[in-house]
N, C-alpha and C. Protein backbone atom coordinates (compact mmCIF):
# COMPACT_ATOMS: atom_id res chain seq x y z
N UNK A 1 5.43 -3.57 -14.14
CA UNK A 1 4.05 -3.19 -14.37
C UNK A 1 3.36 -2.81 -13.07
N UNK A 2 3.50 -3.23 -12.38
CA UNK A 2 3.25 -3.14 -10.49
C UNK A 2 3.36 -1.80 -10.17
N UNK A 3 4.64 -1.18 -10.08
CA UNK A 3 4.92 0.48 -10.15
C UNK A 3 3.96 1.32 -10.89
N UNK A 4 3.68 0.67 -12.35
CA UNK A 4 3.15 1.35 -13.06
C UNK A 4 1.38 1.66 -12.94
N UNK A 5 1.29 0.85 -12.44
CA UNK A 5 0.00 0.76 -11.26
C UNK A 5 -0.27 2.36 -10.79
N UNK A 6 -2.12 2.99 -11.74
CA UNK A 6 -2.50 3.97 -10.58
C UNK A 6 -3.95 3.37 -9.99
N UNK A 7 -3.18 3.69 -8.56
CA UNK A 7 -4.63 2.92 -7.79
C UNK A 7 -5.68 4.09 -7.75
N UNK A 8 -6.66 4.23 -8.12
CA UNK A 8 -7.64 5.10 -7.99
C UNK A 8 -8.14 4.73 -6.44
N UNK A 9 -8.18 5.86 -5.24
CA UNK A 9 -8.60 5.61 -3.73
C UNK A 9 -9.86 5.72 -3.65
N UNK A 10 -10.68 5.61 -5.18
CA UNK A 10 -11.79 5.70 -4.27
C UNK A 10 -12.16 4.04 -4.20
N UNK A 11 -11.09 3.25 -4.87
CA UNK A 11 -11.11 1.87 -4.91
C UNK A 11 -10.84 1.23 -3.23
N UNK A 12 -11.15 0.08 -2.67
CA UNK A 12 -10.68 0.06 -1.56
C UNK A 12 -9.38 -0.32 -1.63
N UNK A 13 -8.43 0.02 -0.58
CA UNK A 13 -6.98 -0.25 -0.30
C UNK A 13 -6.66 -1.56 -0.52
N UNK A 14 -7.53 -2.40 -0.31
CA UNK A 14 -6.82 -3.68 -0.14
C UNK A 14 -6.90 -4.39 -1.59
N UNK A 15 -7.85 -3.51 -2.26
CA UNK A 15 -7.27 -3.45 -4.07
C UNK A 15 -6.13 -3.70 -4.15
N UNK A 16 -5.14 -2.72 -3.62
CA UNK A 16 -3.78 -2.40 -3.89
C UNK A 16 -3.09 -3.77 -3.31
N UNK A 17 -3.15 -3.95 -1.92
CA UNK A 17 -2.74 -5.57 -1.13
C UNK A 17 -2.92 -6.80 -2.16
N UNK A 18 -3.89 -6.55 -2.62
CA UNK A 18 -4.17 -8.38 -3.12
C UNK A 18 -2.92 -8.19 -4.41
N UNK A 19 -3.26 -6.73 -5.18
CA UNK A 19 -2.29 -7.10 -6.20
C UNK A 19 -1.12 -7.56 -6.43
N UNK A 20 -0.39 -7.13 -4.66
CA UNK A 20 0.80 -7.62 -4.24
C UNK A 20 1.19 -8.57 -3.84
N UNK A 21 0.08 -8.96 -2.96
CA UNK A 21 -0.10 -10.35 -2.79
C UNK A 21 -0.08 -11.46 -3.86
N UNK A 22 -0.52 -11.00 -4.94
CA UNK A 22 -1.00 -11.76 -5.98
C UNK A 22 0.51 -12.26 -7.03
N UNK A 23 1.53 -10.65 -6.79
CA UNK A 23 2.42 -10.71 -7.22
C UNK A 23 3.34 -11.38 -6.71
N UNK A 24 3.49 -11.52 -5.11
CA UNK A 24 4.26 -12.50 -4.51
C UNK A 24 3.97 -13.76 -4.77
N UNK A 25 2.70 -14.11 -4.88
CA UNK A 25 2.34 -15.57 -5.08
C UNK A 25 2.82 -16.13 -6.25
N UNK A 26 2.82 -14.90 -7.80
CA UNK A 26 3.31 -15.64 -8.84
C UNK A 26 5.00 -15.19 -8.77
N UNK A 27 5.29 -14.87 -7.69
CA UNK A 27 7.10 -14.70 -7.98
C UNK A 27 7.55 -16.16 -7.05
N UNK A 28 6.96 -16.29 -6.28
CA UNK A 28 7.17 -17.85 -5.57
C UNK A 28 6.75 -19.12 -6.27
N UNK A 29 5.71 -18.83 -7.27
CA UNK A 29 5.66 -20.00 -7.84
C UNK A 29 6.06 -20.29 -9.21
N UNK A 30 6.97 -18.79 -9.15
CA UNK A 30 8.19 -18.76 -10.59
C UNK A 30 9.34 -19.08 -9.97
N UNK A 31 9.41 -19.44 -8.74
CA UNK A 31 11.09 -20.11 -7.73
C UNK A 31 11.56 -18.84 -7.73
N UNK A 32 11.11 -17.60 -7.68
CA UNK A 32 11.76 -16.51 -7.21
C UNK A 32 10.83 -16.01 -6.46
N UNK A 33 11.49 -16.03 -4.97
CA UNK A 33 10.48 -15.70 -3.96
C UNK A 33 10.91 -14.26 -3.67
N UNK A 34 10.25 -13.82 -3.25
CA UNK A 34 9.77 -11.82 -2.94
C UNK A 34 10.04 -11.84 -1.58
N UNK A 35 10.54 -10.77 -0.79
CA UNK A 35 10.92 -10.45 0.42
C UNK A 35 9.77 -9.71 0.75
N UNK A 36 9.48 -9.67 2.23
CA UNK A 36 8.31 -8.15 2.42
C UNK A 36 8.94 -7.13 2.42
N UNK A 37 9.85 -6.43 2.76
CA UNK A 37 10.48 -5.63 2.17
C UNK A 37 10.15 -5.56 0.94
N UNK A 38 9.93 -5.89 0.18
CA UNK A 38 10.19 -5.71 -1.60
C UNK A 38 8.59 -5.58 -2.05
N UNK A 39 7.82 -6.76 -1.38
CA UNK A 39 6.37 -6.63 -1.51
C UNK A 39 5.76 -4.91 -0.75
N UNK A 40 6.42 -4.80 0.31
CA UNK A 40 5.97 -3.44 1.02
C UNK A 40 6.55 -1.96 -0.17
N UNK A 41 7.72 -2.81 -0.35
CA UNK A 41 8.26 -1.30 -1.39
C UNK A 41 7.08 -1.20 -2.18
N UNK A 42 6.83 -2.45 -3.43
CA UNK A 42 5.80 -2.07 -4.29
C UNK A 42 4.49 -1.26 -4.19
N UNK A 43 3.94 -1.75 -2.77
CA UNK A 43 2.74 -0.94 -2.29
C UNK A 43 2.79 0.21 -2.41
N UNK A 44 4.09 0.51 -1.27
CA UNK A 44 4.48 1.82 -0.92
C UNK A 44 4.58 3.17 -2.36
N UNK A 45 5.07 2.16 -3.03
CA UNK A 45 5.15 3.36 -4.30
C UNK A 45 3.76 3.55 -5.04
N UNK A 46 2.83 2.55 -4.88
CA UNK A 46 1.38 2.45 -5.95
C UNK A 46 0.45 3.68 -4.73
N UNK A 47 1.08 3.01 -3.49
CA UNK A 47 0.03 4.38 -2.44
C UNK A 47 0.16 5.63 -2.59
N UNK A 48 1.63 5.77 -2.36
CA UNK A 48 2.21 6.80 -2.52
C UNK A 48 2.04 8.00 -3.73
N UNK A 49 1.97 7.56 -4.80
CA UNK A 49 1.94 8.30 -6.16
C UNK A 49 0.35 8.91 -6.02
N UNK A 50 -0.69 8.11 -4.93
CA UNK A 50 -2.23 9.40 -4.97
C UNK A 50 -1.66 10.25 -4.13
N UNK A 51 -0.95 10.57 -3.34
CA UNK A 51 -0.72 12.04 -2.88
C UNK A 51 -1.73 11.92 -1.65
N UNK A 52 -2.52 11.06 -1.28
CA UNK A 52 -3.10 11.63 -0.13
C UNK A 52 -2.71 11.07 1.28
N UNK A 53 -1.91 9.76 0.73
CA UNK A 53 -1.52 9.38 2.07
C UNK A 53 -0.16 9.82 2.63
N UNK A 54 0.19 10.83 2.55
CA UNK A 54 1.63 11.79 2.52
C UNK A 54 2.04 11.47 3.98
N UNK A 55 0.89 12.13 5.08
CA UNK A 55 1.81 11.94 6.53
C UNK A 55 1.74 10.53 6.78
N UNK A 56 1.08 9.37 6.42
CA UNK A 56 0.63 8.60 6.70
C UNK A 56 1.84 7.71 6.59
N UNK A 57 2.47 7.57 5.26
CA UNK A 57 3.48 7.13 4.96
C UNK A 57 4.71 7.49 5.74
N UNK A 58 4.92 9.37 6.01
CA UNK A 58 5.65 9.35 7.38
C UNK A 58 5.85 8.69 8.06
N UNK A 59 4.63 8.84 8.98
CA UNK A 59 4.32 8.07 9.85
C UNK A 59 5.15 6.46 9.57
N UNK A 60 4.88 5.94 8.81
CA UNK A 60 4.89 4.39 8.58
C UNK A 60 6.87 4.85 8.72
N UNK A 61 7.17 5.18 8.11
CA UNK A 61 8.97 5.57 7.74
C UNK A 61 9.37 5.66 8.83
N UNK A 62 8.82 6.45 10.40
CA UNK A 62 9.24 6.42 11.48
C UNK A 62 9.10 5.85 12.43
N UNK A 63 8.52 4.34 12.30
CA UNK A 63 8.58 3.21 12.96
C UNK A 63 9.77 2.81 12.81
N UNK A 64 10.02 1.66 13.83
CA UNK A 64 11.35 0.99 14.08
C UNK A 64 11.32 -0.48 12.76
N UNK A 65 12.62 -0.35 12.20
CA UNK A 65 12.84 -1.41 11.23
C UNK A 65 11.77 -2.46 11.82
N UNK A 66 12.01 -2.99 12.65
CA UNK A 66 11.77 -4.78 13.10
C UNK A 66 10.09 -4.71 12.76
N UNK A 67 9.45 -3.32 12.79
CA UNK A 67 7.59 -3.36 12.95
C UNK A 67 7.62 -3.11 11.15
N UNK A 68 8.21 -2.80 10.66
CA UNK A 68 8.51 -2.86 9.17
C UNK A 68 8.12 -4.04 8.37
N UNK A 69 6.51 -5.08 8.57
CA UNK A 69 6.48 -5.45 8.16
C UNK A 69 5.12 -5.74 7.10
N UNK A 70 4.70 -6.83 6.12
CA UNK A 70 3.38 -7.22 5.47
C UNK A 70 2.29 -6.68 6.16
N UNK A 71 2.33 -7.14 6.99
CA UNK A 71 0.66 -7.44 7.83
C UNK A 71 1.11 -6.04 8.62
N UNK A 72 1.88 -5.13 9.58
CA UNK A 72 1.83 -3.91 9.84
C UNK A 72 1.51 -2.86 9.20
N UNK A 73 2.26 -3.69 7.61
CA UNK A 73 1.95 -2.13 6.58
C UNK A 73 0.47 -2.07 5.94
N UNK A 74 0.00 -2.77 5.76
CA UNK A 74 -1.41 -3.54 5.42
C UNK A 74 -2.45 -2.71 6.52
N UNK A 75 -1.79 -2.69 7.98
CA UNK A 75 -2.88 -2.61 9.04
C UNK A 75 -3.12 -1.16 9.14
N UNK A 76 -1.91 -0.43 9.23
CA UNK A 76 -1.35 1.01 9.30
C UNK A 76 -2.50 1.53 7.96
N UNK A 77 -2.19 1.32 6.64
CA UNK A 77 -2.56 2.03 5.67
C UNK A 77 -3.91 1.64 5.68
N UNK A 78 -4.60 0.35 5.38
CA UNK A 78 -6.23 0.56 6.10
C UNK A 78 -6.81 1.61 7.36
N UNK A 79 -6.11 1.07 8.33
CA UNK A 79 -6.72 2.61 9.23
C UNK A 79 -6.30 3.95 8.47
N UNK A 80 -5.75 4.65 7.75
CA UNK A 80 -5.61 5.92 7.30
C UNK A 80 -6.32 5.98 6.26
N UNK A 81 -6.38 4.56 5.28
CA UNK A 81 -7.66 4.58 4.38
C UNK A 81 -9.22 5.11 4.75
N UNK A 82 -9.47 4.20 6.17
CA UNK A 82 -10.28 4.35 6.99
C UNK A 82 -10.63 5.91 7.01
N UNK A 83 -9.94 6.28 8.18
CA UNK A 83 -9.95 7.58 8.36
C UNK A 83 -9.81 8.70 7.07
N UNK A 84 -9.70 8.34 5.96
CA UNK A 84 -9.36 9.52 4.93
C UNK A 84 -11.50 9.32 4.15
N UNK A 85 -11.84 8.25 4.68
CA UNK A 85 -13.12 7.74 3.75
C UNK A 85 -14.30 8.37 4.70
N UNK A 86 -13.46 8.55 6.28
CA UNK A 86 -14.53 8.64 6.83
C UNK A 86 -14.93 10.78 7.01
N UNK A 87 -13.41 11.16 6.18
CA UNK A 87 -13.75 12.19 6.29
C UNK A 87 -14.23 12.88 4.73
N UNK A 88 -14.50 12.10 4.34
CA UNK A 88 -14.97 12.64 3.12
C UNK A 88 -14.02 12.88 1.82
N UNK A 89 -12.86 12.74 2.64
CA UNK A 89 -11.50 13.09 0.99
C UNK A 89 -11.16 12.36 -0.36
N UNK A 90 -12.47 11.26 -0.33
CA UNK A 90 -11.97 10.10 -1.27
C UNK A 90 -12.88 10.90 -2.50
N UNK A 91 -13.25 11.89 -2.37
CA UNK A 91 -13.76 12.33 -3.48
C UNK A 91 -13.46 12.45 -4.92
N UNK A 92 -13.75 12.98 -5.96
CA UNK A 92 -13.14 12.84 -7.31
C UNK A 92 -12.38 13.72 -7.61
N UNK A 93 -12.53 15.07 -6.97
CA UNK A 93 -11.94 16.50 -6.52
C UNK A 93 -10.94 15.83 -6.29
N UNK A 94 -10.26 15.09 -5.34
CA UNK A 94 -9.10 14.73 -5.07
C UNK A 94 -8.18 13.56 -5.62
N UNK A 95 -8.87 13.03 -6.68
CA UNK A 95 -8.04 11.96 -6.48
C UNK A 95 -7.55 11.99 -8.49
């Protein structure tokens, strides 16, 4: 259901974080704990599917494994959130 997730951007990003967050919390306290890797995949695909964070996600892909993590991917996609709000693109036209 997570995948199936469309985040509307004009919502804030960290909409998208808590849900994952939220999802790790109930996969750990079902004794099946979630990797960040696996928590980052989920994001990655709910961000991904608005189409606007395209280079952004690049970007994120051409970092080095080891910076590949929760709190990097979290920090990275707020600043491009940032920057996409501050230029006006979160409009309805776009999303």
């Amino acid at each position: 259901k997570l995948h199936q997730l469309l985040y509307d951007p004009k919502l804030p990003i960290d909409s998208v974080f808590t849900l994952c967050d939220d999802f790790a919390d109930y996969m750990t306290a079902s004794k099946v704990p979630i990797t960040q890797k696996q928590i980052i995949k989920h994001a990655y695909v709910i961000i991904k599917k608005t189409g606007l964070f395209t280079d952004d996600i690049k970007a994120w892909n051409r970092r080095q494994p080891l910076q590949h993590t929760w709190v990097n991917f979290k920090l990275a996609l707020r600043v491009a959130y940032q920057e996409l709000e501050e230029m006006h693109d979160l409009t309805q036209s776009n999303t």
